[in-house]
Protein backbone atom coordinates (compact mmCIF):
# COMPACT_ATOMS: atom_id res chain seq x y z
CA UNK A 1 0.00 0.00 0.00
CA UNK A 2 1.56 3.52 -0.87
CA UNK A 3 0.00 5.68 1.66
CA UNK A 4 1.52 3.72 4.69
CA UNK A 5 3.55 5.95 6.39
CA UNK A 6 6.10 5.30 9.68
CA UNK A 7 6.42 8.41 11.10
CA UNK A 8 9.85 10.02 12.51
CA UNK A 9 8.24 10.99 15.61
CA UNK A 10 4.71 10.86 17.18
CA UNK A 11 4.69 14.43 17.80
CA UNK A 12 4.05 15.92 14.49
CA UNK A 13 1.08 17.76 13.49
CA UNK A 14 0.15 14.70 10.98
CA UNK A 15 -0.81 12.85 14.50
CA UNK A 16 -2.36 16.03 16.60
CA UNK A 17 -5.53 15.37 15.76
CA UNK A 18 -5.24 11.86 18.13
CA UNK A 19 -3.38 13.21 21.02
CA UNK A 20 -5.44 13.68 24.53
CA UNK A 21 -9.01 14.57 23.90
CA UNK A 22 -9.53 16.38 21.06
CA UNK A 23 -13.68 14.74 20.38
CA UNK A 24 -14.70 18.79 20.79
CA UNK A 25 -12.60 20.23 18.47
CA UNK A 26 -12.76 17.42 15.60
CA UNK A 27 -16.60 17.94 15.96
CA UNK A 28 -15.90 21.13 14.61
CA UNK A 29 -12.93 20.76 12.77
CA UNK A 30 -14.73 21.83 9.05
CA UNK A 31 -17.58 24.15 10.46
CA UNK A 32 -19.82 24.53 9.46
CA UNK A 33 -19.43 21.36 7.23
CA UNK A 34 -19.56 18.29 9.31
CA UNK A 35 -16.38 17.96 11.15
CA UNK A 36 -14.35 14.51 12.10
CA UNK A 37 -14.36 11.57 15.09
CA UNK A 38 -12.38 9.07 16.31
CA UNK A 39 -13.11 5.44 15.40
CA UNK A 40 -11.82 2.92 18.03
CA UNK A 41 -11.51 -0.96 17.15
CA UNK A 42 -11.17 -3.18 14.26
CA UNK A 43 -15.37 -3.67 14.85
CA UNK A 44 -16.02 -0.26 14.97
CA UNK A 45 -14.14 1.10 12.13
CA UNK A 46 -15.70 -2.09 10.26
CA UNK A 47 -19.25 -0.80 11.22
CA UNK A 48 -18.68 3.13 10.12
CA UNK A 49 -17.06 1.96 6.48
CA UNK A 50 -19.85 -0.49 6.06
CA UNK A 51 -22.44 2.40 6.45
CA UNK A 52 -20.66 4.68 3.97
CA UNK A 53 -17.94 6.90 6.44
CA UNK A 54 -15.07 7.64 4.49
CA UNK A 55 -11.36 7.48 6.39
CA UNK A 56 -9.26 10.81 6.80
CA UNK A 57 -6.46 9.30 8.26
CA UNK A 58 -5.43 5.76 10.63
CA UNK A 59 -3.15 5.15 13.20
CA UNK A 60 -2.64 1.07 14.15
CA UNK A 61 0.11 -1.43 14.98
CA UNK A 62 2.48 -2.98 12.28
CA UNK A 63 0.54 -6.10 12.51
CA UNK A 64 -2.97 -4.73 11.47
CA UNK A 65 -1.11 -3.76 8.17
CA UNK A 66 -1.93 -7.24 6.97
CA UNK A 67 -5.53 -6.93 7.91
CA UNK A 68 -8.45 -6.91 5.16
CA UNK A 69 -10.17 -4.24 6.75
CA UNK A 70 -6.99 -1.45 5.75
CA UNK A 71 -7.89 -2.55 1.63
CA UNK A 72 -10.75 -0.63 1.90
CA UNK A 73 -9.68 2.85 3.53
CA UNK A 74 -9.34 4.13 0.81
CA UNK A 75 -6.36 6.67 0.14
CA UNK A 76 -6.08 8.09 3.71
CA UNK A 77 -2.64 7.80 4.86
CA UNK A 78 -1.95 4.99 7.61
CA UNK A 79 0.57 5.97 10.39
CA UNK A 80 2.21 2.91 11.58
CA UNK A 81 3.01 3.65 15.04
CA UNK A 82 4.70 1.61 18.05
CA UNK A 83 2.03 0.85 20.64
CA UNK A 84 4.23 1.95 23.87
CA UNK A 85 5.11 5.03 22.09
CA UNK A 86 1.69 5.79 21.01
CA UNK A 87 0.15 5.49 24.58
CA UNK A 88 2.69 7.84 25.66
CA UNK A 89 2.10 10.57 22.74
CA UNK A 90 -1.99 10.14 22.79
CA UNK A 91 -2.11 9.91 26.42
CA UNK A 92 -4.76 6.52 25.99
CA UNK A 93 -4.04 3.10 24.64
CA UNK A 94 -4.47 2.40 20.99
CA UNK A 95 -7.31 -0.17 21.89
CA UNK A 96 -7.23 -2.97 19.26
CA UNK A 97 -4.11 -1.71 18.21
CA UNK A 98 -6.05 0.60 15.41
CA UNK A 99 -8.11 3.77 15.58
CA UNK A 100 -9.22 5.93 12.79
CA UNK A 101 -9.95 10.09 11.86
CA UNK A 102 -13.15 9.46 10.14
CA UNK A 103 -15.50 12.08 8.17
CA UNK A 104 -19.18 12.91 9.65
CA UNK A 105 -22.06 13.17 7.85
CA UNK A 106 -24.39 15.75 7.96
CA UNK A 107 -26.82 14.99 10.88
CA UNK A 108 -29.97 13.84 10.52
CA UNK A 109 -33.43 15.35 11.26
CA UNK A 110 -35.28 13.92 13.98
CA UNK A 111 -38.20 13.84 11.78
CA UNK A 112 -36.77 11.28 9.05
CA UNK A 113 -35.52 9.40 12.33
CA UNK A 114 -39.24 8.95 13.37
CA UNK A 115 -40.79 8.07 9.67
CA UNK A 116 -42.11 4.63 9.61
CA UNK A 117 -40.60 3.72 13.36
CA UNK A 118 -42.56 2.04 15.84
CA UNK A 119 -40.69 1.76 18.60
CA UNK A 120 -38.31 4.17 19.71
CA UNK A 121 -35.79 5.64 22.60
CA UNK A 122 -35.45 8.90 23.76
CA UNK A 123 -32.93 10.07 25.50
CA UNK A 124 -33.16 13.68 28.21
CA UNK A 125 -29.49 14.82 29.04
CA UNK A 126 -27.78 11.60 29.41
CA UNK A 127 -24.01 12.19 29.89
CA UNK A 128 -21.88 9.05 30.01
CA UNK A 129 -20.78 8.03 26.75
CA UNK A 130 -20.66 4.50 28.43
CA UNK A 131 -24.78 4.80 28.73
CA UNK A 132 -25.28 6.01 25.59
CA UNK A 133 -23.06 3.29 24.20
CA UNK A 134 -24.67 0.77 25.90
CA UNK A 135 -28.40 2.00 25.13
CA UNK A 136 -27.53 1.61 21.36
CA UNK A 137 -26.13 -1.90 21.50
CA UNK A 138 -29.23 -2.38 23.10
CA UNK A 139 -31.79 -1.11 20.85
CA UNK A 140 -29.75 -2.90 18.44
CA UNK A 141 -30.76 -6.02 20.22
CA UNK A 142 -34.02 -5.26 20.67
CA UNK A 143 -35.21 -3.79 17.57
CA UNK A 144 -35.43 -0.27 18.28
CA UNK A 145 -36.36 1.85 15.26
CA UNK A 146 -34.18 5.07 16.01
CA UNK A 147 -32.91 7.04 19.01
CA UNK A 148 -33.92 10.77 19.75
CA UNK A 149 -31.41 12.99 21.78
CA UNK A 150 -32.23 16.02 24.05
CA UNK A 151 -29.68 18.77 22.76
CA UNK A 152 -27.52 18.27 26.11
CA UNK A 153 -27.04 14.53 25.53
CA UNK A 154 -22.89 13.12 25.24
CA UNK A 155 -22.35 13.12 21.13
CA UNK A 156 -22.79 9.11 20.36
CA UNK A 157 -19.77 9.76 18.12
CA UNK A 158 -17.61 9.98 21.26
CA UNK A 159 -14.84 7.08 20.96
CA UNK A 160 -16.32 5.87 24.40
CA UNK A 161 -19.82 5.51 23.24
CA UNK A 162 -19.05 3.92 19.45
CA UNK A 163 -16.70 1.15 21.31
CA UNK A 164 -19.24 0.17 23.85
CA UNK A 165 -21.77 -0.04 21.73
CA UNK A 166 -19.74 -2.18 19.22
CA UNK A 167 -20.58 0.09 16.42
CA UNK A 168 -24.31 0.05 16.64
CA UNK A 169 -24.11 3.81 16.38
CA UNK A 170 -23.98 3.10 13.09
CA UNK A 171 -26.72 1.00 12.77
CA UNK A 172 -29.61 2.49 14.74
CA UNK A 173 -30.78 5.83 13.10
CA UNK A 174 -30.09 8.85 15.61
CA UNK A 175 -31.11 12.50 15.72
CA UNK A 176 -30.72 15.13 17.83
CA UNK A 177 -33.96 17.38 18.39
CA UNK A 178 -34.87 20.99 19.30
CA UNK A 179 -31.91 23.87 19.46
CA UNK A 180 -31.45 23.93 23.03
CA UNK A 181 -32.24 22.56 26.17
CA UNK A 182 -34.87 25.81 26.73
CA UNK A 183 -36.52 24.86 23.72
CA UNK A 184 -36.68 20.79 24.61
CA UNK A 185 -37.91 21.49 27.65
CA UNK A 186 -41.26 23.18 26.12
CA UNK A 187 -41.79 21.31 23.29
CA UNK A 188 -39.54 18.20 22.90
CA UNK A 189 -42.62 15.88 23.69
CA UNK A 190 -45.24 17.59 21.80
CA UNK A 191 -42.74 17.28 18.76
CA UNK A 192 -42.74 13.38 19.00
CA UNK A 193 -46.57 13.54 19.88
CA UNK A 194 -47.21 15.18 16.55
CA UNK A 195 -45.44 12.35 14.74
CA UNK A 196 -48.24 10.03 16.28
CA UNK A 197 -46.01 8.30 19.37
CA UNK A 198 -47.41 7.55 22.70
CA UNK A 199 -44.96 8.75 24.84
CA UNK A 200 -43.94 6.90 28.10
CA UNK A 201 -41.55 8.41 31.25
CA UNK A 202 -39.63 6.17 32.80
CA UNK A 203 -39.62 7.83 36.72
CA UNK A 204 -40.37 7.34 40.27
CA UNK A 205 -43.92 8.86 41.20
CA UNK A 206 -47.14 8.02 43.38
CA UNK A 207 -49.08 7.40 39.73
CA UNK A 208 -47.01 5.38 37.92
CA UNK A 209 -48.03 2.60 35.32
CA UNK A 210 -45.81 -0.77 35.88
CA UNK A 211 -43.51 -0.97 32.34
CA UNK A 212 -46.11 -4.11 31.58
CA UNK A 213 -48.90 -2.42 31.06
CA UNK A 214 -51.21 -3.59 28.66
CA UNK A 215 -51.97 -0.08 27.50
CA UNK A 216 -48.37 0.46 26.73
CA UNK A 217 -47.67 -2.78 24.96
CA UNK A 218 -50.72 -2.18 22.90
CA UNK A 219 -49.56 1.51 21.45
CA UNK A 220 -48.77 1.30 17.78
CA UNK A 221 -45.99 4.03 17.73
CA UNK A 222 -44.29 4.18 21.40
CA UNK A 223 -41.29 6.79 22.24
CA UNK A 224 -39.24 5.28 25.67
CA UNK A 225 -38.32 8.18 27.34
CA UNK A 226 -34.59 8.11 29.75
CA UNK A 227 -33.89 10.66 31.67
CA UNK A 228 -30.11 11.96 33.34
CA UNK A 229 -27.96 9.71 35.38
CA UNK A 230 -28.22 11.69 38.68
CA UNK A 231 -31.47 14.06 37.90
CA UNK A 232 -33.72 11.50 36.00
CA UNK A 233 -36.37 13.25 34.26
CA UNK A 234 -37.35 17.23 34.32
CA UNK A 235 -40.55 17.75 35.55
CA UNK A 236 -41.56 19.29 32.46
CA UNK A 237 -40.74 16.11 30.11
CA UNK A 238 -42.64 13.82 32.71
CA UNK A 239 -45.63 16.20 32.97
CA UNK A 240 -45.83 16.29 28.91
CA UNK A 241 -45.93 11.99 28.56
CA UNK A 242 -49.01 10.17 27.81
CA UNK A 243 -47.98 7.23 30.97
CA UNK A 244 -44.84 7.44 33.68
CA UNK A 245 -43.87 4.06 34.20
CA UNK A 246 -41.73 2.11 36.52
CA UNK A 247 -39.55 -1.25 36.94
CA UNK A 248 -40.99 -2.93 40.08
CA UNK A 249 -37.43 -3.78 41.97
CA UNK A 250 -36.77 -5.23 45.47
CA UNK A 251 -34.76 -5.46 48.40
CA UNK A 252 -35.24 -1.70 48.83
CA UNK A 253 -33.95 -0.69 45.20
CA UNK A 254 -35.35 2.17 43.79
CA UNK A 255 -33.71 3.22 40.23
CA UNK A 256 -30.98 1.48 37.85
CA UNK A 257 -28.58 2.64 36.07
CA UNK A 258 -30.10 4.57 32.97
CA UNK A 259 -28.66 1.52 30.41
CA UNK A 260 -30.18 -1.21 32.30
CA UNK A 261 -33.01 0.65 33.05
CA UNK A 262 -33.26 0.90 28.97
CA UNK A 263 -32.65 -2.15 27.73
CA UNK A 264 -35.38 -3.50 30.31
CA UNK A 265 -38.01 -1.65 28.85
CA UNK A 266 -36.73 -2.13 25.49
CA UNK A 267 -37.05 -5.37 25.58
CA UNK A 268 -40.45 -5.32 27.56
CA UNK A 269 -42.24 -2.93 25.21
CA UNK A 270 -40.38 -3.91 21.96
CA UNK A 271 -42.70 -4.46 19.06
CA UNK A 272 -43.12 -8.41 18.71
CA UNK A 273 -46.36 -8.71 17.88
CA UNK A 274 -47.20 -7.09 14.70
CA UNK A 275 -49.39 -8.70 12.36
């Protein structure tokens, strides 16, 4: 391959773009054009090229240079680094000995994210990249049309979030809706209302619904609304659902982590039973 390249040095502007954490600034790298991200993991990278992200540069290990997945890259220029010295330079191990710049695309509108879906996740200022990884490997699993983000959610392009969720990033549809968190606040739910969803809150209160409700399982077009790791839900969002609903737990428990408090009702209200 001609564009492999072993570089001098590690410090070089070629490589700045993968020292520390840089996810901020590659996010805006082009603006206003879509800007760049950081692809962790033979799996990962696999996912993004399979659903049509083109490669600005690579950084891996001498021995991923005989791996199928560099033949299709493209022209971007592969740095073939030393994995002691790279961990040192980045600050973070090269995990799987390969990680890749890669190009955005321009983001989607919450609205084509909703056409035709039946089921779907929405997700109120959740801030671990590790949840929001997780959440999408789950709706993966479980058949979740699309996932809808409150303006002050972690970016799911975060190298954290695309390697737990082992590249289903890529495969669930994803939006981000309303302009700010002012703005969600007032009319995030009445957006996904007008698209036809029943809308369920997933919170602790006096008149809550148990996740198996009949009523729930029976809605044609249901939005699963998460709420923050520490905060849960704003009183707004919850006041604006159609149903609150809870997990009945025991031995005194009273919330889950947001992820496993997702994939539950995921897989409790997914859609199963259409005709």
């Amino acid at each position: 391959m001609n564009n492999v390249i072993y570089p001098k040095t590690l410090n070089c502007p070629e490589l700045e773009m993968y020292v520390g954490n840089k996810e901020v600034h590659l996010l805006r790298y082009f603006e206003p054009e879509p800007g760049l991200f950081i692809a962790e993991t033979k799996n990962v990278i696999d996912v993004a090229l399979r659903r049509g992200y083109e490669v600005y540069s690579v950084v891996c290990s001498e021995k991923m240079l005989s791996d199928e997945l560099l033949t299709r890259i493209g022209d971007a220029p592969i740095y073939v680094v030393d994995l002691d010295e790279a961990k040192k330079q980045f600050g973070y191990v090269l995990t799987g000995e390969i990680s890749a710049v890669m190009r955005r695309k321009a983001p989607a509108d919450y609205r084509e994210v909703l056409r035709g879906a039946k089921r779907i996740v929405v997700l109120e200022d959740v801030e671990n990249p590790t949840n929001v990884g997780a959440i999408f490997r789950s709706a993966a699993a479980f058949g979740i049309d699309g996932i809808i983000l409150s303006p002050a959610c972690v970016d799911p392009l975060y190298r954290r979030a695309m390697r737990v969720s082992v590249g289903n990033v890529f495969n669930i549809p994803w939006a981000y809706a309303c302009f700010n968190e002012a703005e969600w606040e007032q009319k995030g739910i009445a957006l996904l209302k007008e698209e036809g969803f029943t809308t369920v809150a997933m919170a602790l209160r006096e008149d809550n619904v148990m996740i198996d409700d009949p009523a729930l399982k029976a809605a044609e077009k249901l939005a699963i609304i998460m709420g923050n790791e520490g905060n849960g839900l704003v009183d707004a969002t919850i006041a604006a659902c159609d149903y609150v609903a809870k997990i009945p737990m025991e031995n005194g428990v009273d919330s889950l982590n947001v992820a496993v408090a997702s994939a539950l009702a995921m897989w409790e209200l997914r859609n199963d039973k259409q005709a």
